[in-house]
N, C-alpha and C. Protein backbone atom coordinates (compact mmCIF):
# COMPACT_ATOMS: atom_id res chain seq x y z
N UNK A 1 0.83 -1.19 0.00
CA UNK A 1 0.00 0.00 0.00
C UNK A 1 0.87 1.25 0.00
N UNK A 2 1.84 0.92 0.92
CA UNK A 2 2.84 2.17 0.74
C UNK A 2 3.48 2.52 -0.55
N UNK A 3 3.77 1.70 -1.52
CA UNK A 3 4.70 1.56 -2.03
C UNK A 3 3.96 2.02 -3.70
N UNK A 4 2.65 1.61 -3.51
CA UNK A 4 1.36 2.21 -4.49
C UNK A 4 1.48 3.28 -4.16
N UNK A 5 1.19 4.12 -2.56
CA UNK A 5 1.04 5.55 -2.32
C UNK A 5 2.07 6.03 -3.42
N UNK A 6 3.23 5.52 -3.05
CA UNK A 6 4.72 6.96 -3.41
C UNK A 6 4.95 6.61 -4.81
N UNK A 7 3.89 5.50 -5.55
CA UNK A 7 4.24 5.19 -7.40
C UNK A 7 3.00 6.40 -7.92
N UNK A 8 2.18 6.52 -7.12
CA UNK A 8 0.62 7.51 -7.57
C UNK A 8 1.16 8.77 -7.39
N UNK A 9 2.17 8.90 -6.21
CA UNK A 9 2.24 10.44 -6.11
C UNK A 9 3.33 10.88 -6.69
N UNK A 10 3.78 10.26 -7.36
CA UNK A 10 5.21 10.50 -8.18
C UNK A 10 4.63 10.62 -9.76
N UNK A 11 3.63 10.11 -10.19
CA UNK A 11 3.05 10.06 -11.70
C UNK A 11 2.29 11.14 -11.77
N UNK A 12 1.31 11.50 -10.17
CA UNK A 12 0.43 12.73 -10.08
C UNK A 12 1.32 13.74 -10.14
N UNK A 13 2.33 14.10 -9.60
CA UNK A 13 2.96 15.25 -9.06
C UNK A 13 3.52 15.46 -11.17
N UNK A 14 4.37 14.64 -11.48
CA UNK A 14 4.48 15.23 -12.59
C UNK A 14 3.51 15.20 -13.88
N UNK A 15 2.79 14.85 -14.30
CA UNK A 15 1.58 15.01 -14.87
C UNK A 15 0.95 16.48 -14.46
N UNK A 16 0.79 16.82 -13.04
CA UNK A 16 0.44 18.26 -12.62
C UNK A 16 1.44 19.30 -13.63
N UNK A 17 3.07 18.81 -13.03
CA UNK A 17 4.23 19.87 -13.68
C UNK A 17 3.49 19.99 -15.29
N UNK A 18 3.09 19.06 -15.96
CA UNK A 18 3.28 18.93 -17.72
C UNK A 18 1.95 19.67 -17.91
N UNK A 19 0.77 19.68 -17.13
CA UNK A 19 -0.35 20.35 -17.75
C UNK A 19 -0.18 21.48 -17.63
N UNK A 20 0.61 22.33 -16.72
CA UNK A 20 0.44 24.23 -16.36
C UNK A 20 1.16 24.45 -18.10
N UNK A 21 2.53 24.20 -18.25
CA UNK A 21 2.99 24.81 -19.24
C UNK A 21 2.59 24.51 -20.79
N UNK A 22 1.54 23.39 -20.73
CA UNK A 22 0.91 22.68 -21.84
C UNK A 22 0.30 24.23 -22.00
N UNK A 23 -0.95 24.49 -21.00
CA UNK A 23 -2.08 25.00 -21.37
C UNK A 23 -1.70 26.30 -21.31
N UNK A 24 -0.55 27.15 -21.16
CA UNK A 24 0.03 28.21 -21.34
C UNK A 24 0.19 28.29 -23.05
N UNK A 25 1.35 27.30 -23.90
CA UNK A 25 1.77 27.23 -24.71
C UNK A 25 0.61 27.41 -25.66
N UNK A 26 -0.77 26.69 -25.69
CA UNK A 26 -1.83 26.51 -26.29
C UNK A 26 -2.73 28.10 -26.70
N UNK A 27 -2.35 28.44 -25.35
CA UNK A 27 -3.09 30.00 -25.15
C UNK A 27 -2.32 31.05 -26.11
N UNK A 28 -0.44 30.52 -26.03
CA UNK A 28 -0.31 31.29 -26.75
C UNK A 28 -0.15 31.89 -28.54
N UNK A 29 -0.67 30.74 -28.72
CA UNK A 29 -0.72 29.65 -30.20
C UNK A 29 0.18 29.50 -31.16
N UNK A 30 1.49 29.59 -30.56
CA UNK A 30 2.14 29.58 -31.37
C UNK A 30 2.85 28.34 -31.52
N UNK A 31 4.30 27.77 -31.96
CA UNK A 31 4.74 25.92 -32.13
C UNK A 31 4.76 25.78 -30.84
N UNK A 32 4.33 24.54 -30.91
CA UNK A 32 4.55 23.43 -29.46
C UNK A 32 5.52 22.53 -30.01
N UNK A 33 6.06 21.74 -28.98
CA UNK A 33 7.37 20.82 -29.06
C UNK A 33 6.50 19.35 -28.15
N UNK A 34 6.70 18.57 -27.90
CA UNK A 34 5.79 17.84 -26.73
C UNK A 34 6.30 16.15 -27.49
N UNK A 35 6.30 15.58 -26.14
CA UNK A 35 6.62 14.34 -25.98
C UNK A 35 5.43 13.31 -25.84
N UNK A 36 5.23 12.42 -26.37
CA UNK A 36 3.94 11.60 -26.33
C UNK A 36 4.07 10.26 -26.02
N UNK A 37 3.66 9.40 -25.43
CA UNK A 37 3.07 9.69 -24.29
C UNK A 37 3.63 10.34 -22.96
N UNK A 38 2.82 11.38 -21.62
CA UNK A 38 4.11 11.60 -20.91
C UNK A 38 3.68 10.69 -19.50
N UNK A 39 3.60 9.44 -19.72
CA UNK A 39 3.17 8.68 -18.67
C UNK A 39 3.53 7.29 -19.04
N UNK A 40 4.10 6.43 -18.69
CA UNK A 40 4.55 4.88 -19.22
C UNK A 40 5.00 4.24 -17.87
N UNK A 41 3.44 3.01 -18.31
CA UNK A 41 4.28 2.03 -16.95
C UNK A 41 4.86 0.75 -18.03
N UNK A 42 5.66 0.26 -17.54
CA UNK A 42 6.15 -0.95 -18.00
C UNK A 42 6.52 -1.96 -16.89
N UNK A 43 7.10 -3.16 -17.84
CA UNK A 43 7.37 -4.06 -16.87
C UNK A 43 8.74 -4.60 -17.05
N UNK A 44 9.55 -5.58 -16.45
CA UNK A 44 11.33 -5.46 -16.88
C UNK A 44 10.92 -6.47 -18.20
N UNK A 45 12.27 -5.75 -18.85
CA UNK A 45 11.94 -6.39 -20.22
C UNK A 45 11.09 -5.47 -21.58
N UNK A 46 9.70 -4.97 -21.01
CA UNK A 46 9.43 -3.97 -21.80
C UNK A 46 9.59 -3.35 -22.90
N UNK A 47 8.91 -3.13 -24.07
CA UNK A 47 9.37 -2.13 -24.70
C UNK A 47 8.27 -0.75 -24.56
N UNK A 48 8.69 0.64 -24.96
CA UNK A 48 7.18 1.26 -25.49
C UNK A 48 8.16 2.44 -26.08
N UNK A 49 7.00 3.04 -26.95
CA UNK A 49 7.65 4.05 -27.82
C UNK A 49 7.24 5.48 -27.67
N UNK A 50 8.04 6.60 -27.70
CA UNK A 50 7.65 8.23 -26.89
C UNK A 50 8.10 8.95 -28.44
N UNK A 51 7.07 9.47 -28.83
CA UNK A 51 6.98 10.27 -29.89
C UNK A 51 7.76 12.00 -29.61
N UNK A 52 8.36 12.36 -30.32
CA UNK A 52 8.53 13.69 -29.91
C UNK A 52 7.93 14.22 -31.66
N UNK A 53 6.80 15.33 -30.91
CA UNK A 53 6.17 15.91 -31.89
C UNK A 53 6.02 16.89 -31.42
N UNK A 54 5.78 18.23 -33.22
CA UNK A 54 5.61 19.43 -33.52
C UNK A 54 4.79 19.63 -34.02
N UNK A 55 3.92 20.61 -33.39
CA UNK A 55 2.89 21.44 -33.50
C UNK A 55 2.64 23.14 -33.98
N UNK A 56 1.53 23.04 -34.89
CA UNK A 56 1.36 24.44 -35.07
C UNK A 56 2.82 25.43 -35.73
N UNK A 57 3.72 24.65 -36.50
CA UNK A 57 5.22 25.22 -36.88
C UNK A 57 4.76 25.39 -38.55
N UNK A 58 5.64 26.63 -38.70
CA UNK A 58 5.43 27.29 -39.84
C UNK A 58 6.70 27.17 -40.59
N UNK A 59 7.00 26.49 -42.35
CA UNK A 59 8.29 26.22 -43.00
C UNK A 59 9.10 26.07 -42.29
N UNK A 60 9.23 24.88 -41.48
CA UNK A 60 10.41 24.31 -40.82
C UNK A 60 11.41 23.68 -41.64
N UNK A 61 12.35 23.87 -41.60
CA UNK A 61 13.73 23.48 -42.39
C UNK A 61 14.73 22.41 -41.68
N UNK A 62 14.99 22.84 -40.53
CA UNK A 62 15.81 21.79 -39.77
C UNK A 62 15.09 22.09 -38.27
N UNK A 63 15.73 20.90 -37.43
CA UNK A 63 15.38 20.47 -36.15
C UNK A 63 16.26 19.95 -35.56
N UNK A 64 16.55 20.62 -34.13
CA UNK A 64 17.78 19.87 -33.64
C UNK A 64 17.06 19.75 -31.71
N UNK A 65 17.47 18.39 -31.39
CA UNK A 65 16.86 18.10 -29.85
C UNK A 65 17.49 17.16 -29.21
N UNK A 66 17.94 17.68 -27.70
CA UNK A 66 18.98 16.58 -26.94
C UNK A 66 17.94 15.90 -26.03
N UNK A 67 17.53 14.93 -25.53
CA UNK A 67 17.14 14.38 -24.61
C UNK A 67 18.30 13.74 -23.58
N UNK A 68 17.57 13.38 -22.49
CA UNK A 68 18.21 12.82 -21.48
C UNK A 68 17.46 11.89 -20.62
N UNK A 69 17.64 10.55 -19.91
CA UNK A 69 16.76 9.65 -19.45
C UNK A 69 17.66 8.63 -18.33
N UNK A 70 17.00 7.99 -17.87
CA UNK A 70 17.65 7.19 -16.76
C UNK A 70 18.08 5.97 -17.24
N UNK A 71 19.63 6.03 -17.42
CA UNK A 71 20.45 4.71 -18.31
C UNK A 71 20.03 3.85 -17.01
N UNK A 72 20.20 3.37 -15.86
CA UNK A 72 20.12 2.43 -15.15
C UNK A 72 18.52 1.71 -15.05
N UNK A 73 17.85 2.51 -15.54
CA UNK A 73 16.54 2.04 -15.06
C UNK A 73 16.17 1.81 -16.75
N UNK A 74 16.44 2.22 -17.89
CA UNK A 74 16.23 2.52 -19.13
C UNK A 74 16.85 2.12 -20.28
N UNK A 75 17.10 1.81 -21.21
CA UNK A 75 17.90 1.36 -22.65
C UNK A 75 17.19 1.98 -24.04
N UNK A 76 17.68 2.58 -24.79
CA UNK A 76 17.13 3.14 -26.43
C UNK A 76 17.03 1.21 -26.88
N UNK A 77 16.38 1.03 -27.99
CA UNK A 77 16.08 0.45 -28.67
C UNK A 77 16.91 0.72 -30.17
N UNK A 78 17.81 0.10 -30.33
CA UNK A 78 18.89 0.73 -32.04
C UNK A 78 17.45 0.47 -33.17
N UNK A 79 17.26 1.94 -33.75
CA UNK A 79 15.95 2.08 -34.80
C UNK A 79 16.78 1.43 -36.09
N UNK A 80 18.26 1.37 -36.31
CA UNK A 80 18.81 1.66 -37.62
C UNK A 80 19.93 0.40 -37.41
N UNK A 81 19.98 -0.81 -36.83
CA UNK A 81 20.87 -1.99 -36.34
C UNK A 81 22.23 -2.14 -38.13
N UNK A 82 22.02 -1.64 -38.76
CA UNK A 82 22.90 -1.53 -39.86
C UNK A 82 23.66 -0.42 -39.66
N UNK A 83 23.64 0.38 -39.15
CA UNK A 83 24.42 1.70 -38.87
C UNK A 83 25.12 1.43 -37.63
N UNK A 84 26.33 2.05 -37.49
CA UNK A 84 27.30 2.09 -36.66
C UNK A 84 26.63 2.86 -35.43
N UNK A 85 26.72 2.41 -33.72
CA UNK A 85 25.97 2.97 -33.01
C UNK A 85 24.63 2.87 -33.00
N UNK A 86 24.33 3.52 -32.08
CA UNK A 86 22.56 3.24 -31.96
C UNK A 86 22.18 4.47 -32.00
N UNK A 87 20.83 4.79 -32.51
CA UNK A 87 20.30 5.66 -33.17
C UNK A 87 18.40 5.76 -32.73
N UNK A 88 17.87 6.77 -33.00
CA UNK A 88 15.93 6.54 -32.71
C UNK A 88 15.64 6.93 -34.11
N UNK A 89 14.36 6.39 -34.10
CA UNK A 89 13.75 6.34 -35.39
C UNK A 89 13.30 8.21 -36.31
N UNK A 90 13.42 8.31 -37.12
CA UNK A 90 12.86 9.11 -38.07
C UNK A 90 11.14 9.42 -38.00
N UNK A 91 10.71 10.35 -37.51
CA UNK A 91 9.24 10.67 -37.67
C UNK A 91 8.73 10.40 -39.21
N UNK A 92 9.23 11.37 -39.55
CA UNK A 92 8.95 11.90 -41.83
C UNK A 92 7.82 12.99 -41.36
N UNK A 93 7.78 13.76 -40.49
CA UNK A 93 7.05 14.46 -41.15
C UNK A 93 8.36 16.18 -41.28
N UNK A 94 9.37 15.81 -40.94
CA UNK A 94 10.45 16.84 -41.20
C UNK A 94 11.41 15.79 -41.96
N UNK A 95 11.72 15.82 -43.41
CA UNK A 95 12.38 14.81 -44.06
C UNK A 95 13.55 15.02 -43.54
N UNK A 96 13.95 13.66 -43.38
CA UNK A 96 15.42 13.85 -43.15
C UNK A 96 16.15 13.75 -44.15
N UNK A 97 16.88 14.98 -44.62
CA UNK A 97 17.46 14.81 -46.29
C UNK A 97 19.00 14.62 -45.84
N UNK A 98 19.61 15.31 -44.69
CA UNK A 98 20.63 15.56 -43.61
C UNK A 98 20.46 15.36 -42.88
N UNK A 99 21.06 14.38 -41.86
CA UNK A 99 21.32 14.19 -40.98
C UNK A 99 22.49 14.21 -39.99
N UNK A 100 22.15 15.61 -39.32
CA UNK A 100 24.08 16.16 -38.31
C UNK A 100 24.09 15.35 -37.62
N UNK A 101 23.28 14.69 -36.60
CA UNK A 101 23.08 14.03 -35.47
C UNK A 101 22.27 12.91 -35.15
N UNK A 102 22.42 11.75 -34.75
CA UNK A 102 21.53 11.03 -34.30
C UNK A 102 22.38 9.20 -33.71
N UNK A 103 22.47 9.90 -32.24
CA UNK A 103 22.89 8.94 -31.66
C UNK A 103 22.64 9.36 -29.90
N UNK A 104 23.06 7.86 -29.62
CA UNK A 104 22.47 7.87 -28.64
C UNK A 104 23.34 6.94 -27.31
N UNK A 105 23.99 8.27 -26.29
CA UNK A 105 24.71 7.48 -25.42
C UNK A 105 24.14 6.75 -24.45
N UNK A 106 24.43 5.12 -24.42
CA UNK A 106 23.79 4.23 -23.97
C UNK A 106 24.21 4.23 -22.30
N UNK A 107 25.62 4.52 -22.04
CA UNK A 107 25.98 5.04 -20.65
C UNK A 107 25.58 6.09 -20.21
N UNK A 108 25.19 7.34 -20.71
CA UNK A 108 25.26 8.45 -19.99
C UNK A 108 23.75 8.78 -20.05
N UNK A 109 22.86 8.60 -20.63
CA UNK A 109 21.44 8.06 -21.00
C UNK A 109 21.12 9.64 -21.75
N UNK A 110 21.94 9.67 -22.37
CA UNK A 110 21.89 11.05 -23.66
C UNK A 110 21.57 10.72 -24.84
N UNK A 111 20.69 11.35 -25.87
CA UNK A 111 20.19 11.59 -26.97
C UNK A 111 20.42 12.67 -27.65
N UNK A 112 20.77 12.61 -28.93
CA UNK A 112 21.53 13.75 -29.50
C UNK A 112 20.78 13.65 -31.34
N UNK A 113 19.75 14.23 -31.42
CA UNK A 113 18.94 14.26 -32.63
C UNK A 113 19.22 15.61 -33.50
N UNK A 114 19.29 15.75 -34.65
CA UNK A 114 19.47 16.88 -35.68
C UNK A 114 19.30 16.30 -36.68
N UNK A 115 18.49 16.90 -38.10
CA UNK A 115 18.12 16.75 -39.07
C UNK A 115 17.44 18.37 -40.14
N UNK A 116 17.67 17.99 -41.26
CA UNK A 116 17.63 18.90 -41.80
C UNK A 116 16.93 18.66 -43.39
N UNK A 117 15.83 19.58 -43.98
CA UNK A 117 16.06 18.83 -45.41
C UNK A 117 16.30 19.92 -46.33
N UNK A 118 16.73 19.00 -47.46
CA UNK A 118 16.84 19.99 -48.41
C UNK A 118 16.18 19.37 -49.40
N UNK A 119 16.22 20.29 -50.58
CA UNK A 119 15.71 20.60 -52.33
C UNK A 119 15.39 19.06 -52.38
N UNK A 120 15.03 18.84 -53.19
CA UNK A 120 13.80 19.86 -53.88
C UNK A 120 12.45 19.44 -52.80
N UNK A 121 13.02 18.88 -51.59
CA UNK A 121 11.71 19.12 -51.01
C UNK A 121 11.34 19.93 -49.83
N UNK A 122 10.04 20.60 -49.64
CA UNK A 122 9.37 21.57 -49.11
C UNK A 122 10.03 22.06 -47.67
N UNK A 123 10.01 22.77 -46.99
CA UNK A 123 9.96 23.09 -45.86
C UNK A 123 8.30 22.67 -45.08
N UNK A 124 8.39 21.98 -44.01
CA UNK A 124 7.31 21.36 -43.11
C UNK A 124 6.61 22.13 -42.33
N UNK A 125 5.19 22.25 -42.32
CA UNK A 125 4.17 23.36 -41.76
C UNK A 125 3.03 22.51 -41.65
N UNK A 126 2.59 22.63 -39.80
CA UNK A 126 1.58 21.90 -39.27
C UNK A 126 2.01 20.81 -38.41
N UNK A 127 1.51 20.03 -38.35
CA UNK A 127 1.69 19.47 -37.33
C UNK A 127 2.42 17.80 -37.40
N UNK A 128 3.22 17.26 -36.51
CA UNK A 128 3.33 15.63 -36.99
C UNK A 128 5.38 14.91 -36.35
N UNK A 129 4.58 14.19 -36.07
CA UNK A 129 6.57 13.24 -35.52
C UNK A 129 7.48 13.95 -36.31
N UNK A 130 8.24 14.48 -35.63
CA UNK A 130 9.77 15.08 -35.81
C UNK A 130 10.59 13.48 -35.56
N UNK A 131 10.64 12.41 -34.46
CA UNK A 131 11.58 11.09 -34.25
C UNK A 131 10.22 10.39 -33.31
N UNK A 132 10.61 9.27 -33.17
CA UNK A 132 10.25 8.47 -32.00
C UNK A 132 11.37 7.44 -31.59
N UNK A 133 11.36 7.09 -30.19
CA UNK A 133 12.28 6.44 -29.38
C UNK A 133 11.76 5.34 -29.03
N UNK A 134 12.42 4.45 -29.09
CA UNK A 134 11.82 2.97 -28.43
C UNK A 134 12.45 2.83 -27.04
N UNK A 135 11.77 2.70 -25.75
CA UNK A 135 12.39 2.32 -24.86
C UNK A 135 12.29 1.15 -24.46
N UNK A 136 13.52 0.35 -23.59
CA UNK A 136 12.94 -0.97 -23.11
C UNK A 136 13.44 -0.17 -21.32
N UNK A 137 12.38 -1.38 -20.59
CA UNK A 137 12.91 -1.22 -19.06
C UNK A 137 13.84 -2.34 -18.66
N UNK A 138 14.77 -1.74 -18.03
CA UNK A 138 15.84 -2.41 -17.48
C UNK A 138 16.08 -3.46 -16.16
N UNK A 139 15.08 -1.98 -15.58
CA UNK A 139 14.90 -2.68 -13.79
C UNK A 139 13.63 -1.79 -13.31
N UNK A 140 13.34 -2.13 -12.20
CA UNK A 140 12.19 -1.61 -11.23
C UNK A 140 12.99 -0.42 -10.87
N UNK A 141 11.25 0.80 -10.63
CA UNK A 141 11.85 1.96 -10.31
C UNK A 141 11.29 3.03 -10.80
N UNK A 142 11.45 4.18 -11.16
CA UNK A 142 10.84 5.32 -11.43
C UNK A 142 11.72 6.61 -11.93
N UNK A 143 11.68 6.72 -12.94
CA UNK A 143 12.58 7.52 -13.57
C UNK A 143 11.92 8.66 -14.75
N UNK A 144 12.57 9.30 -15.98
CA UNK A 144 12.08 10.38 -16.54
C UNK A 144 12.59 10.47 -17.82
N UNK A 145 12.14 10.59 -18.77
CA UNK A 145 12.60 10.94 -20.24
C UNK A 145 12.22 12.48 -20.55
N UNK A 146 13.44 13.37 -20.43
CA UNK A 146 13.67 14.03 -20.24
C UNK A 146 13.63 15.54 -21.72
N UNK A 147 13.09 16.19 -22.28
CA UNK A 147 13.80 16.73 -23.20
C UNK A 147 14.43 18.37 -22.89
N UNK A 148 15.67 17.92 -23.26
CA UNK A 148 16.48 18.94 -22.54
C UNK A 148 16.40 20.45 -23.28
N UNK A 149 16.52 20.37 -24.76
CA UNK A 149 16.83 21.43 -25.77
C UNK A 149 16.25 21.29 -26.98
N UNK A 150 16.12 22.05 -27.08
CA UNK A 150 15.17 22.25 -28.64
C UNK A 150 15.57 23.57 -29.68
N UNK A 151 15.49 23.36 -31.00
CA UNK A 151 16.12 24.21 -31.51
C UNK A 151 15.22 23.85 -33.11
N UNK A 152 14.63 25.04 -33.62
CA UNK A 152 13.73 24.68 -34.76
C UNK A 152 14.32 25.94 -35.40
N UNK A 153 14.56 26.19 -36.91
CA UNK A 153 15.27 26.78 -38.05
C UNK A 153 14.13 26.69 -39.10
N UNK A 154 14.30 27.93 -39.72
CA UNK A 154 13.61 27.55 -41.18
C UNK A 154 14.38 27.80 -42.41
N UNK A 155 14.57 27.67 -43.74
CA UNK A 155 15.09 27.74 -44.45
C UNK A 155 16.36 28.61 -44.78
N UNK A 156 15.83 30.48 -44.22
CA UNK A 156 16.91 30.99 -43.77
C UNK A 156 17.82 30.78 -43.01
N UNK A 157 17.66 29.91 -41.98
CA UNK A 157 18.36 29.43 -40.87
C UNK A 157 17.99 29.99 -39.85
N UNK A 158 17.06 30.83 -39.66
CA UNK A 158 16.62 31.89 -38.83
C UNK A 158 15.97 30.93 -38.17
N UNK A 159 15.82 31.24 -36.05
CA UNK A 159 15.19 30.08 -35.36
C UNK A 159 13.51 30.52 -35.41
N UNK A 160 12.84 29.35 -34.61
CA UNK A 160 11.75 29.52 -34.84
C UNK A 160 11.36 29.51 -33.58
N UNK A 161 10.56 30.22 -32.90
CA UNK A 161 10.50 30.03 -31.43
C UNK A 161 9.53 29.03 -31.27
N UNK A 162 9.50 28.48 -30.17
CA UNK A 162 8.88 27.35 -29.92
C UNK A 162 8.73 26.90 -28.31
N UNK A 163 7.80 26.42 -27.98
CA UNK A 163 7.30 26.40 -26.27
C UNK A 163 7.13 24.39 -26.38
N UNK A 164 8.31 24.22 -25.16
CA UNK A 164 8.24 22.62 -24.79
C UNK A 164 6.87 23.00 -23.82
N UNK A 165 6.12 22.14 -24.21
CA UNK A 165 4.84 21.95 -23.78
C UNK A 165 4.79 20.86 -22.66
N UNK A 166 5.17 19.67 -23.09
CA UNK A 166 5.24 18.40 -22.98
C UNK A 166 6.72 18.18 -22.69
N UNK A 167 7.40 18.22 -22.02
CA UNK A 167 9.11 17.85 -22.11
C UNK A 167 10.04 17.11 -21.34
N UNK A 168 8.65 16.15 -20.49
CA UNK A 168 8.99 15.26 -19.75
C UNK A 168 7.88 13.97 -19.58
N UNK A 169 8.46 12.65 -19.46
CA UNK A 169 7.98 11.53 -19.49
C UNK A 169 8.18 10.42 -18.39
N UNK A 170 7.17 10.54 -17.46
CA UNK A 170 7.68 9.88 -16.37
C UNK A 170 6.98 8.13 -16.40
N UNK A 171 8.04 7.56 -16.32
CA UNK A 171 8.48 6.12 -16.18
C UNK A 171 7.89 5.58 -14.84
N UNK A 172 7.45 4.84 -14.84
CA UNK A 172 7.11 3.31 -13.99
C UNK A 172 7.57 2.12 -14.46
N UNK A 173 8.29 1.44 -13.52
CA UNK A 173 9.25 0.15 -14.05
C UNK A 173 8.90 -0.89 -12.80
N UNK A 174 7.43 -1.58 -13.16
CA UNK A 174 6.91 -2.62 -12.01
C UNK A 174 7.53 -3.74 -12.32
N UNK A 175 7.25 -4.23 -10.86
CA UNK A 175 7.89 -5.93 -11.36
C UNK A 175 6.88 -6.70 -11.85
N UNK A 176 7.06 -7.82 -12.26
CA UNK A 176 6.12 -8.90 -13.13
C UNK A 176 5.18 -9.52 -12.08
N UNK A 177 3.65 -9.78 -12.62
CA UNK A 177 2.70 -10.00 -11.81
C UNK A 177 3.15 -11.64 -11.99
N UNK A 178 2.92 -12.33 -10.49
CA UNK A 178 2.86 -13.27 -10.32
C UNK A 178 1.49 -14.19 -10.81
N UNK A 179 1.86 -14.85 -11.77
CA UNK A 179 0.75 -15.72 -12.33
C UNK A 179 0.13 -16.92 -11.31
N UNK A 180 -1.22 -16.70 -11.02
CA UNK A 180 -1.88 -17.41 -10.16
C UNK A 180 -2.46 -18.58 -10.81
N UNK A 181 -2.61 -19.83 -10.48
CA UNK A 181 -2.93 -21.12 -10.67
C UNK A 181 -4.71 -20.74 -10.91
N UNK A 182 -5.41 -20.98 -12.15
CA UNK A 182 -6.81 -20.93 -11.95
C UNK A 182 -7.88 -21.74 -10.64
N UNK A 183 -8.52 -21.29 -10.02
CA UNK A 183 -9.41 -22.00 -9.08
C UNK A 183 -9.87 -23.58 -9.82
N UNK A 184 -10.30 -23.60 -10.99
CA UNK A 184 -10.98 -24.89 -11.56
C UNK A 184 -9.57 -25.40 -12.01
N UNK A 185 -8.43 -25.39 -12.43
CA UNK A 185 -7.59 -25.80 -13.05
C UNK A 185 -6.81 -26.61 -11.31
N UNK A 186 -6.42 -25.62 -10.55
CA UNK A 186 -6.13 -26.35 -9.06
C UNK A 186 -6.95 -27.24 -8.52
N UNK A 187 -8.13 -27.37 -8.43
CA UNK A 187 -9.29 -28.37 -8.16
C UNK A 187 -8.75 -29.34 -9.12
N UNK A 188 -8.86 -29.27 -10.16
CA UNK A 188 -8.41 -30.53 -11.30
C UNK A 188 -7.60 -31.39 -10.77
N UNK A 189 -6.45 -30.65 -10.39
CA UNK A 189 -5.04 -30.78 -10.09
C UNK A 189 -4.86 -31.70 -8.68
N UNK A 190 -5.42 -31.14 -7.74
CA UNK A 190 -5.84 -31.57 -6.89
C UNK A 190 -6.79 -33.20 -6.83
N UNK A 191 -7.66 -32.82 -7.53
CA UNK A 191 -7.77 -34.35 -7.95
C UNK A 191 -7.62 -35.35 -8.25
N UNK A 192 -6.43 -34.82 -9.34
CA UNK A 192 -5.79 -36.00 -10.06
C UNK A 192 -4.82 -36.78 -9.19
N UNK A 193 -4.31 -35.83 -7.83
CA UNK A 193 -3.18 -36.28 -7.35
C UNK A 193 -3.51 -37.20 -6.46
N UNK A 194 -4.66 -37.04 -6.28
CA UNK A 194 -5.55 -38.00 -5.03
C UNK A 194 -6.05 -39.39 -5.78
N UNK A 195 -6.13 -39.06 -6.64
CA UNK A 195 -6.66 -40.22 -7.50
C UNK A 195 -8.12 -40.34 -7.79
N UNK A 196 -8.97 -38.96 -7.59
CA UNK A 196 -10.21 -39.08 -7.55
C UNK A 196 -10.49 -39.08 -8.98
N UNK A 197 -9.95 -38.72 -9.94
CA UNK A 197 -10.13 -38.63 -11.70
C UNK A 197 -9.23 -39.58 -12.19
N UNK A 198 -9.18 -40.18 -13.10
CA UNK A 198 -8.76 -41.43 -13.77
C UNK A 198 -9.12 -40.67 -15.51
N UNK A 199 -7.97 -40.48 -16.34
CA UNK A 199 -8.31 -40.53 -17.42
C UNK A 199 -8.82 -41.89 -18.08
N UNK A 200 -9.51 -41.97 -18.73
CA UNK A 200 -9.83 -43.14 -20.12
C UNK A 200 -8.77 -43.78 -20.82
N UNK A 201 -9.14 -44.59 -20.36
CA UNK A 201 -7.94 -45.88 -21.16
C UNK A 201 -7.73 -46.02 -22.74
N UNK A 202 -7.19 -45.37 -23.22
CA UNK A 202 -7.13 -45.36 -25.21
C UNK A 202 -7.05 -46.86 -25.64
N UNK A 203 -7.65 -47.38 -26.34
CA UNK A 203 -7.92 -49.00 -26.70
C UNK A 203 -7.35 -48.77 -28.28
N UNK A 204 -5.55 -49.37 -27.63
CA UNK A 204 -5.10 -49.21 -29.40
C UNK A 204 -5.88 -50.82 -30.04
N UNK A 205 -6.36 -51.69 -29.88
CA UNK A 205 -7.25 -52.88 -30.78
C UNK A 205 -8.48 -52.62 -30.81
């Protein structure tokens, strides 16, 4: 019971932090930045995937964003296992024509994303996945996917201002539910050992 208390008030407390500056950013209508989902329970072993998406952005050209997360409790998922290092996946809705950056320190639990496109295709306006991350859980515990920096450019190179809305993702890492024996399946069981059930004798003649 205790141990439920301090997992509820650790998911409540930040969920509170993520809605004030959500509904600021909204009011002020201009790009949002935001992490999706910002709530994940898992179990060890785990995988689940945290979208980082842009909103409401006008001819976006390039995108550059560091995250940070709990290596001990946490692991990236390699999106690109043919490429040297490990890497998170490509959204498409900002082509990646260039790519400065995209790796991911597995010790220090750092993320290092940049992308850029060029000719002949468009600069990106509206809304949609900039990357997504695959996480797996490591161990039990409670930790945060973090986004540290953000940096949006448009064709001039000129930045684009932009409000992290969403810029944190708080983790639950339960342990595995103990699988209980069915009530009718233990009765069975129970039976058989007593000798009160007798299967049918197969008559190979």
């Amino acid at each position: 019971m205790y141990q439920l208390s301090l997992r509820t008030g650790f998911v409540l407390g930040v969920v509170i932090l993520l809605v004030v500056p959500l509904v600021t950013a909204f009011a002020a209508g201009g790009t949002v930045v935001r992490l999706e989902p910002d709530v994940l329970t898992l179990q060890p072993g785990e995988t689940a995937e945290v979208t980082i998406r842009i909103e409401g952005v006008t001819d976006l050209a390039g995108a550059e964003v560091h995250l940070e997360y709990d290596a001990d409790l946490l692991e990236v998922v390699d999106a690109d296992p043919e490429t040297e290092g490990v890497q998170i996946a490509h959204g498409g809705f900002l082509p990646a024509d260039f790519v400065a950056q995209n790796q991911v320190d597995l010790d220090a639990g750092r993320i290092d994303y940049a992308v850029a496109r060029m000719p002949p295709h468009e600069p990106a306006s509206g809304n949609g996945p900039l990357a997504s991350i695959t996480l797996r859980a490591r161990g039990q515990g409670e930790g945060t996917l973090v986004l540290q920096d953000v940096l949006l450019a448009d064709p001039n190179g000129a930045p684009i201002p932009a409000e992290v809305a969403a810029g944190r993702v708080a983790i639950v890492v339960e342990s595995a539910p103990l699988h209980s024996c069915n009530p009718a399946g233990a009765l069975l069981l129970g039976a058989l050992g007593m000798g009160l059930v007798a299967w049918p004798r197969k008559r190979v003649f």
